[in-house]
C-alpha atoms as a PDB file:
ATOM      1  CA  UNK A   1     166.303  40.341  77.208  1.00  0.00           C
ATOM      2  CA  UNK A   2     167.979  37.991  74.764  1.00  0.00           C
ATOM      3  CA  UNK A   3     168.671  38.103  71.137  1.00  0.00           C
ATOM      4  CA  UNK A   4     168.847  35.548  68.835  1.00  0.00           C
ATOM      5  CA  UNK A   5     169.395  36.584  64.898  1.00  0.00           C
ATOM      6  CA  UNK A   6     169.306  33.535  62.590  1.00  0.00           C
ATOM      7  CA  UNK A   7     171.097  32.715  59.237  1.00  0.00           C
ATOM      8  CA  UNK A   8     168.878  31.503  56.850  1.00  0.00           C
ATOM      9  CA  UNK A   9     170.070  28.899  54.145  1.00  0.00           C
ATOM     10  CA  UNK A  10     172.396  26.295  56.042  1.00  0.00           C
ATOM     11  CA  UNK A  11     170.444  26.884  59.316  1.00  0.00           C
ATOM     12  CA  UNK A  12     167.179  27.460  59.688  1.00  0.00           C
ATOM     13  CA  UNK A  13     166.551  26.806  55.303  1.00  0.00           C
ATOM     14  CA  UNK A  14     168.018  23.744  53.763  1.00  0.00           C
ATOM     15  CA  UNK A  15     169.168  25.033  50.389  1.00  0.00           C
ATOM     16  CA  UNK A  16     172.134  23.239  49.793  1.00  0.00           C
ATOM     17  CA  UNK A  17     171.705  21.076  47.265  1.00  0.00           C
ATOM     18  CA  UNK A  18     169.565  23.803  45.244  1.00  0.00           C
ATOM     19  CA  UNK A  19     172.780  26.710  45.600  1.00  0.00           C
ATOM     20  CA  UNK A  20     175.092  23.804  44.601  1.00  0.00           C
ATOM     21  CA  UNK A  21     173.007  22.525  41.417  1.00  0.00           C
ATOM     22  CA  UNK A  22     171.927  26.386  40.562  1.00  0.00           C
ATOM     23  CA  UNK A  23     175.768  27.568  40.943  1.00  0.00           C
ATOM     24  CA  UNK A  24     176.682  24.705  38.301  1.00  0.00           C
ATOM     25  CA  UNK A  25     173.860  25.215  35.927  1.00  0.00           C
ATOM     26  CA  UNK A  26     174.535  29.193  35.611  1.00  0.00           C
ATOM     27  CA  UNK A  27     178.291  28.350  34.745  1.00  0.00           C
ATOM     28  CA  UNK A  28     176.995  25.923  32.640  1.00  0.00           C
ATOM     29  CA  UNK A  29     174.330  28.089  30.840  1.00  0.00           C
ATOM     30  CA  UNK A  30     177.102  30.366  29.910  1.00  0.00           C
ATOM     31  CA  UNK A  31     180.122  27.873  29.155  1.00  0.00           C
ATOM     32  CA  UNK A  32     182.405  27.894  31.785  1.00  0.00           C
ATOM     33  CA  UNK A  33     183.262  24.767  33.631  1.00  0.00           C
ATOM     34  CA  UNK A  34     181.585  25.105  37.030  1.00  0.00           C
ATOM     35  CA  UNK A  35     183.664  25.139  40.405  1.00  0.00           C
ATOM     36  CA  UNK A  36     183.657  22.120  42.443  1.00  0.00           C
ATOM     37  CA  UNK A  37     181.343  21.673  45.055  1.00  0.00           C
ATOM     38  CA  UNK A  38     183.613  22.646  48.235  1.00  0.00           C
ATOM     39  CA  UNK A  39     183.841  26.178  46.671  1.00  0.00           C
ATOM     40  CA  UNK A  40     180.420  26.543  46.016  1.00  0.00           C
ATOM     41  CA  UNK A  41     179.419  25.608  49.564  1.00  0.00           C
ATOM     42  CA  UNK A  42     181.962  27.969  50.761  1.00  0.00           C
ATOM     43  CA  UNK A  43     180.404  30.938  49.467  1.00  0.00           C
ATOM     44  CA  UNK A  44     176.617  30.619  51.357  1.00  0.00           C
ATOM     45  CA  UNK A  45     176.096  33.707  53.056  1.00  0.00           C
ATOM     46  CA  UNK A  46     178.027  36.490  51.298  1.00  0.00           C
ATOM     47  CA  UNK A  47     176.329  38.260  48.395  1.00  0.00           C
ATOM     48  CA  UNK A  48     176.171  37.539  44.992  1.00  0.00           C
ATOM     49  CA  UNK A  49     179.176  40.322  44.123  1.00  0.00           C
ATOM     50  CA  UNK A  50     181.455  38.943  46.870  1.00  0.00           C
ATOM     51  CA  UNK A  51     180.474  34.779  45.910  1.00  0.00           C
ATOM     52  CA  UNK A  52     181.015  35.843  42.129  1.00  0.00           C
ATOM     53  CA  UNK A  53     184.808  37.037  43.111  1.00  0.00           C
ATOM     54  CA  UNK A  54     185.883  33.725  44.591  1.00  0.00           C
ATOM     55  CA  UNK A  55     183.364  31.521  42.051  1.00  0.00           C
ATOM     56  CA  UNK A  56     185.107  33.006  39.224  1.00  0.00           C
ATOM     57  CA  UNK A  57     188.626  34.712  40.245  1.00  0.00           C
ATOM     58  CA  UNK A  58     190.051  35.099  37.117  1.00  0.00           C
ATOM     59  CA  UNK A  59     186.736  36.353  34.907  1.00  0.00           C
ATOM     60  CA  UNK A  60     186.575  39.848  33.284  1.00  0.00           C
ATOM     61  CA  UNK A  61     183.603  41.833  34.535  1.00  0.00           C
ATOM     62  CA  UNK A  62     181.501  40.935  31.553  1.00  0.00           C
ATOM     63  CA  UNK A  63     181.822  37.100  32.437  1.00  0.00           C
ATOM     64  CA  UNK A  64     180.948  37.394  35.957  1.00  0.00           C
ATOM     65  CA  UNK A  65     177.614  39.785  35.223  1.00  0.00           C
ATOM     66  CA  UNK A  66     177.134  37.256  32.674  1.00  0.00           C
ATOM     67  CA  UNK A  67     177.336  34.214  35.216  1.00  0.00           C
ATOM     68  CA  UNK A  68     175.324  36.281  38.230  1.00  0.00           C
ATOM     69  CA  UNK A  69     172.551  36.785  35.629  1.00  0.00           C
ATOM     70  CA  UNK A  70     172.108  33.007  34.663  1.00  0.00           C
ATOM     71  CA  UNK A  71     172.472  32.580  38.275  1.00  0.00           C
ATOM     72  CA  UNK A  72     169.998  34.974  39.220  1.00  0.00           C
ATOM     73  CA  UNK A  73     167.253  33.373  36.239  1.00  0.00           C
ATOM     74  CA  UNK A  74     167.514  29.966  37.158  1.00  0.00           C
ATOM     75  CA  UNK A  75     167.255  30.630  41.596  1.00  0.00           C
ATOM     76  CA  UNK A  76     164.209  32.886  40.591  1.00  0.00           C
ATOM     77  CA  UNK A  77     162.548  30.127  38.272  1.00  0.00           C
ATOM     78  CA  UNK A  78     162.761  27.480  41.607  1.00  0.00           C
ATOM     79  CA  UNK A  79     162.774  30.173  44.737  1.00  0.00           C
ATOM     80  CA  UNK A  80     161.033  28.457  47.258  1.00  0.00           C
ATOM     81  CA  UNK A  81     160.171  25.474  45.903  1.00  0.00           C
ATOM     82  CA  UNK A  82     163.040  23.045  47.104  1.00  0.00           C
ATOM     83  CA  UNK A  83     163.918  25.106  50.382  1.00  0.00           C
ATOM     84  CA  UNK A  84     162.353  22.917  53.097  1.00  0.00           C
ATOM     85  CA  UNK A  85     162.877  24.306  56.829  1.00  0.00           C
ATOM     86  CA  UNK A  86     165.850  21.721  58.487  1.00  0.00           C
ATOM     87  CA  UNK A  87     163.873  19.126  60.802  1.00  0.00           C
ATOM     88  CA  UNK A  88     163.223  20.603  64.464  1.00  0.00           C
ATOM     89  CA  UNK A  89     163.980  24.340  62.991  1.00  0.00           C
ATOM     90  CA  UNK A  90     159.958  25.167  63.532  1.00  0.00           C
ATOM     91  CA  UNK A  91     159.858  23.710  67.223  1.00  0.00           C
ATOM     92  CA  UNK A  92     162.960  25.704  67.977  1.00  0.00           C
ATOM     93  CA  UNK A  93     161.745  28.829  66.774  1.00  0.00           C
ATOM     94  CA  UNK A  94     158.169  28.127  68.598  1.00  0.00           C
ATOM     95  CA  UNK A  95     160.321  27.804  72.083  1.00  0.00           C
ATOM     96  CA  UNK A  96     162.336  30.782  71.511  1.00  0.00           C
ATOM     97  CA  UNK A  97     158.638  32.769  70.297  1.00  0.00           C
ATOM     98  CA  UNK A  98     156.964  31.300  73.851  1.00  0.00           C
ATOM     99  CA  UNK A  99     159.927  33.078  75.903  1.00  0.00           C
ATOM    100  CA  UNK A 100     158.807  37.076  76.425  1.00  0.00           C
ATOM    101  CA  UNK A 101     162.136  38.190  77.121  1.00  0.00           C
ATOM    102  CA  UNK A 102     163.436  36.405  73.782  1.00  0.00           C
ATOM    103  CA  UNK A 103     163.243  38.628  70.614  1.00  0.00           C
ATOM    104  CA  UNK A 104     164.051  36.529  67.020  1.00  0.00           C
ATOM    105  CA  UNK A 105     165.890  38.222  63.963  1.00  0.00           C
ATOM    106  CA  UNK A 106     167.262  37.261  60.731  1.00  0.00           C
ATOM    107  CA  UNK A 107     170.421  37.941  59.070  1.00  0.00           C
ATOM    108  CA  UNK A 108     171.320  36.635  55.772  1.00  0.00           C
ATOM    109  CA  UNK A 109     173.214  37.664  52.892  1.00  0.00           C
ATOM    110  CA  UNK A 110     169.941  36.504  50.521  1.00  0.00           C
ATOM    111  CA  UNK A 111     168.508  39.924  48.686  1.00  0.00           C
ATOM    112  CA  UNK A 112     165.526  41.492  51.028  1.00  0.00           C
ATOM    113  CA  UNK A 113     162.884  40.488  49.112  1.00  0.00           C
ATOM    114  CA  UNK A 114     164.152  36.869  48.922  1.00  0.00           C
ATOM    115  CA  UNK A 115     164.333  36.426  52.051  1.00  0.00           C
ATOM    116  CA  UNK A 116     161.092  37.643  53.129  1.00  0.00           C
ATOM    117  CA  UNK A 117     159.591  35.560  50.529  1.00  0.00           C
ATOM    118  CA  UNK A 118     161.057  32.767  51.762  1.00  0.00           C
ATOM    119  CA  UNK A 119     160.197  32.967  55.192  1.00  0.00           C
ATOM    120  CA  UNK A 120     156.130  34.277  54.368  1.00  0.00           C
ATOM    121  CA  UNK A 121     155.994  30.986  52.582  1.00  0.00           C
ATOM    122  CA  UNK A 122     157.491  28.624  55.179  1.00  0.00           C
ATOM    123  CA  UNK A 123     154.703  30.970  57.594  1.00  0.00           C
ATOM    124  CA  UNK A 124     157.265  31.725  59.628  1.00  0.00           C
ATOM    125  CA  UNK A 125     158.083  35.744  58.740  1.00  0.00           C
ATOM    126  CA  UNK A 126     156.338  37.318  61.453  1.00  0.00           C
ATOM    127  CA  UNK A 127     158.285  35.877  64.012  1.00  0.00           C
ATOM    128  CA  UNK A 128     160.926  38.069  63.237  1.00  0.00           C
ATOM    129  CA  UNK A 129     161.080  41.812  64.752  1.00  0.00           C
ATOM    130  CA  UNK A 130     163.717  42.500  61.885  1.00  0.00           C
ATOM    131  CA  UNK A 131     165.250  40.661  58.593  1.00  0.00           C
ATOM    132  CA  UNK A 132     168.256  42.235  57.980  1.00  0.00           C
ATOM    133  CA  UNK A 133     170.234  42.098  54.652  1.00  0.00           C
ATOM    134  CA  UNK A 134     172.813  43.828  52.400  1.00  0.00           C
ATOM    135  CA  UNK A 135     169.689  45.160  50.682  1.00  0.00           C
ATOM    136  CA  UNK A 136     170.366  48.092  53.039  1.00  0.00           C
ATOM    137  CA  UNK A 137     173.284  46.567  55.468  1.00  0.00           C
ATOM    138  CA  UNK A 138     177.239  46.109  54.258  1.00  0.00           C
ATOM    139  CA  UNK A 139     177.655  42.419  53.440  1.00  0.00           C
ATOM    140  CA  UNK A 140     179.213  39.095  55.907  1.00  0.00           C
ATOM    141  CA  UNK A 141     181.270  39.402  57.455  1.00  0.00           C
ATOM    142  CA  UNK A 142     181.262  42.945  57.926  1.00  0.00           C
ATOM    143  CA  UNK A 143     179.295  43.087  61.378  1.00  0.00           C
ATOM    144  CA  UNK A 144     176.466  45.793  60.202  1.00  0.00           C
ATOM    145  CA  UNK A 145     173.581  43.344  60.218  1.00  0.00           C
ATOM    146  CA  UNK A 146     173.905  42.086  63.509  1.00  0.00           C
ATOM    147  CA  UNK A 147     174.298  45.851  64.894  1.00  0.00           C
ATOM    148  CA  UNK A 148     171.035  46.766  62.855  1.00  0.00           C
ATOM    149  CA  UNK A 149     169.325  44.081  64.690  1.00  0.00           C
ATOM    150  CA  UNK A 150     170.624  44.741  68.177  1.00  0.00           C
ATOM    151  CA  UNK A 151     169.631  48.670  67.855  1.00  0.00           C
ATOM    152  CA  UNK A 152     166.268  47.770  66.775  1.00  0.00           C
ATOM    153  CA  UNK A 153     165.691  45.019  69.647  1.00  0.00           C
ATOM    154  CA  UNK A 154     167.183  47.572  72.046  1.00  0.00           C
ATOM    155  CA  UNK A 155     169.963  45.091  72.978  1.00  0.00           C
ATOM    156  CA  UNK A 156     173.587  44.558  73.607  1.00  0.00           C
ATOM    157  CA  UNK A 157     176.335  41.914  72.192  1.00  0.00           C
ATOM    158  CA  UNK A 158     176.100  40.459  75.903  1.00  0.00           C
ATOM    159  CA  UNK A 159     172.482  40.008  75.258  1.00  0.00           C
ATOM    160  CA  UNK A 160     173.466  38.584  71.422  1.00  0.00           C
ATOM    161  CA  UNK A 161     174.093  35.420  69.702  1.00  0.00           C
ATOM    162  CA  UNK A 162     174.326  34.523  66.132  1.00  0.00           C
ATOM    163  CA  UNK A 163     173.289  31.378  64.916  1.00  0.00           C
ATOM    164  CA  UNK A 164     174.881  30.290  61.777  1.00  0.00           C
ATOM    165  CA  UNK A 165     176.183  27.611  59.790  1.00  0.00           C
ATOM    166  CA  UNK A 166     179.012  29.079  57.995  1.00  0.00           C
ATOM    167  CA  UNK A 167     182.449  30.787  58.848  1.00  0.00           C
ATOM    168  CA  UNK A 168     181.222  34.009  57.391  1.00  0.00           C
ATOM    169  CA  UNK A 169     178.198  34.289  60.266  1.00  0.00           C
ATOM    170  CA  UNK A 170     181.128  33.248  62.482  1.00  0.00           C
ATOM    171  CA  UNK A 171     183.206  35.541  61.786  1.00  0.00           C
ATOM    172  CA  UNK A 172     180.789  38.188  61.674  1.00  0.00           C
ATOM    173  CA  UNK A 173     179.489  37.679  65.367  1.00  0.00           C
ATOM    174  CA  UNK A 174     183.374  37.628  66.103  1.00  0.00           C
ATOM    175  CA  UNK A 175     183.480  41.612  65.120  1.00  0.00           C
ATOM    176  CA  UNK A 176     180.164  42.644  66.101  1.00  0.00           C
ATOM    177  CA  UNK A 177     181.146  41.382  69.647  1.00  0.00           C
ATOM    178  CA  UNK A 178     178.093  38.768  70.535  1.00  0.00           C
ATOM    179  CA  UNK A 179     178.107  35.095  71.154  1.00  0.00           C
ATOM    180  CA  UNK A 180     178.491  32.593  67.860  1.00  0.00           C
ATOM    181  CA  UNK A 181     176.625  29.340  68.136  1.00  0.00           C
ATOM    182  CA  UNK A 182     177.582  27.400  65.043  1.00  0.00           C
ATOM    183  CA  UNK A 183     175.074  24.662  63.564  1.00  0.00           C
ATOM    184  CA  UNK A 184     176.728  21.187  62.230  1.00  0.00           C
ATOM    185  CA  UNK A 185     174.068  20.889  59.349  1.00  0.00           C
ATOM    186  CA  UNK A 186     174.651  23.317  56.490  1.00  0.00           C
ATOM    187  CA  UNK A 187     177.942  24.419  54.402  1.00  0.00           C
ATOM    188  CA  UNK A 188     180.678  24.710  56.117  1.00  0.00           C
ATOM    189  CA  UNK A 189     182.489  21.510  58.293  1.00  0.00           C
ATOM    190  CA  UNK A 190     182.628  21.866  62.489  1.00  0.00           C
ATOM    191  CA  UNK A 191     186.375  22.394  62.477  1.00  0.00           C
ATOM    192  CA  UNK A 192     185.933  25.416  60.226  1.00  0.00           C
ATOM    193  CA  UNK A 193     183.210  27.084  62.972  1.00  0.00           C
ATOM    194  CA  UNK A 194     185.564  26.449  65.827  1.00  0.00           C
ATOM    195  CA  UNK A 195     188.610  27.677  64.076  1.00  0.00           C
ATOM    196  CA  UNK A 196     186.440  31.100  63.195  1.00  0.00           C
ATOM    197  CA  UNK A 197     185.279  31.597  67.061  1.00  0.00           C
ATOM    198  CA  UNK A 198     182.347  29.742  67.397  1.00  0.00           C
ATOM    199  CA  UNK A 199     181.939  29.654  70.772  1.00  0.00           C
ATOM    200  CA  UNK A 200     179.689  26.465  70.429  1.00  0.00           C
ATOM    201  CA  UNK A 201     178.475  23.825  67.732  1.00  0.00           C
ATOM    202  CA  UNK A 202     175.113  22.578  68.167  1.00  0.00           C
ATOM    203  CA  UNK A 203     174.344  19.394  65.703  1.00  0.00           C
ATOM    204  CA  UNK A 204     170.922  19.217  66.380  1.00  0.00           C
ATOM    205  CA  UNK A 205     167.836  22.244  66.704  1.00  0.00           C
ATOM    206  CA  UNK A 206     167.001  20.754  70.345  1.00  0.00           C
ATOM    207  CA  UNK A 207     170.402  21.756  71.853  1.00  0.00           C
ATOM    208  CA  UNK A 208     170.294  25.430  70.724  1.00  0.00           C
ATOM    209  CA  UNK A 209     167.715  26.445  73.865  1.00  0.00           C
ATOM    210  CA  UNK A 210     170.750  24.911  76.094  1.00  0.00           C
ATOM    211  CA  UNK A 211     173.500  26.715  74.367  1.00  0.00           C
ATOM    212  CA  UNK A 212     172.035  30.031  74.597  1.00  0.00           C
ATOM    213  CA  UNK A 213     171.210  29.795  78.396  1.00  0.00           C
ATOM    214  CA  UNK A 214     174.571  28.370  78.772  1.00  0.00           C
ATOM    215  CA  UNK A 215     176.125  31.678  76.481  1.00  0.00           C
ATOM    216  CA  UNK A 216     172.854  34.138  77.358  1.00  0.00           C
ATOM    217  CA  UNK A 217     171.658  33.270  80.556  1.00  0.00           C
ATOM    218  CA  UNK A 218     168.232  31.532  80.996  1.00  0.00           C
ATOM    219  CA  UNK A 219     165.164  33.327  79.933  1.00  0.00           C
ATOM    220  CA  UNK A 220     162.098  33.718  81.716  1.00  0.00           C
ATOM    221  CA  UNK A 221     159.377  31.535  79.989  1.00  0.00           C
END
């Protein structure tokens, strides 16, 4: 068997302009100058706690609740509505659905409920045998997530790849020992996969079937 656990925003969701302008806004809402834009995308993936920490280093604990609360007001008033799937994401997953052997997953640091929202809209969540989260797994990078998913496929890091777009997903294949297949389209720059052990970089959806029989071994259609 193979499995093949997807990030969400950055790879198969493209959310980055809506994190970025949401991320400025909260600051904004509560009158803090907003980080740049390079920090922002830097924090996709981890959760809202752990994003708040590196948003806003030097912020008492009353300033950061203050800022994940705008935060959370304003992503809940658009959820969904400006978080198209990246172009050739559907085909991909309809490949990978059309292989018996192939079982799909999701890990993403979005809330539980967010992310199955998400995906019910795009049609897309029953694909999925499991959507894992820090809802009830520790957060990326920590490798709990992609263990979750492997112990409820039945399957091994050999049989394993995480598809990402960040060097938190990297990073977090890296210690749950499976195969990291980076993707050139969402927050974080190719150099920055590589240099976190991504053991490929795919810039477009129609070379991921190649990289994992090239990291998996082929699957029986």
């Amino acid at each position: 068997m193979r499995l093949v656990i997807f990030d969400l925003d950055g790879t198969l969701i493209d959310s980055v302009q809506l994190i970025v302008e949401t991320v400025t806004a909260s600051f904004k809402d509560v009158g803090d100058p907003p980080p740049d834009e390079r920090t922002i995308r830097s924090i996709s993936g981890i959760t809202l706690d752990d994003a708040m920490k590196v948003l806003a280093p030097g912020a008492d604990a009353a300033r950061v609740a203050a800022i994940a609360e705008a935060y959370r007001k304003r992503y809940r008033a658009t959820e969904g509505s400006r978080e198209p799937l990246f172009a050739g994401a559907l085909a991909a997953l309809d490949r990978l659905q059309a292989e018996p052997e192939t079982v799909l997953a999701v890990a993403t640091g979005k809330g539980y409920r967010s992310a199955v929202t998400l995906l019910e809209r795009h049609g897309i969540v029953g694909r999925f045998q499991s959507v894992q989260t820090p809802d009830h797994n520790r957060g990326k990078p920590d490798p709990q997530m992609i263990e979750t998913a492997m112990e409820k496929a039945g399957a091994n890091g050999a049989q394993t790849a995480m598809i990402g777009d960040t060097v938190h997903d990297m990073r977090m294949a890296r210690a749950a020992g499976v195969k990291a297949i980076g993707v050139a389209w969402g927050y974080h720059e190719i150099a920055e996969l590589h240099a976190e052990g991504a053991d490929l970089v795919i810039e477009r959806f129609d070379q991921l079937d190649g990289a994992l029989d090239q990291l998996l071994g082929v699957a029986d259609a």
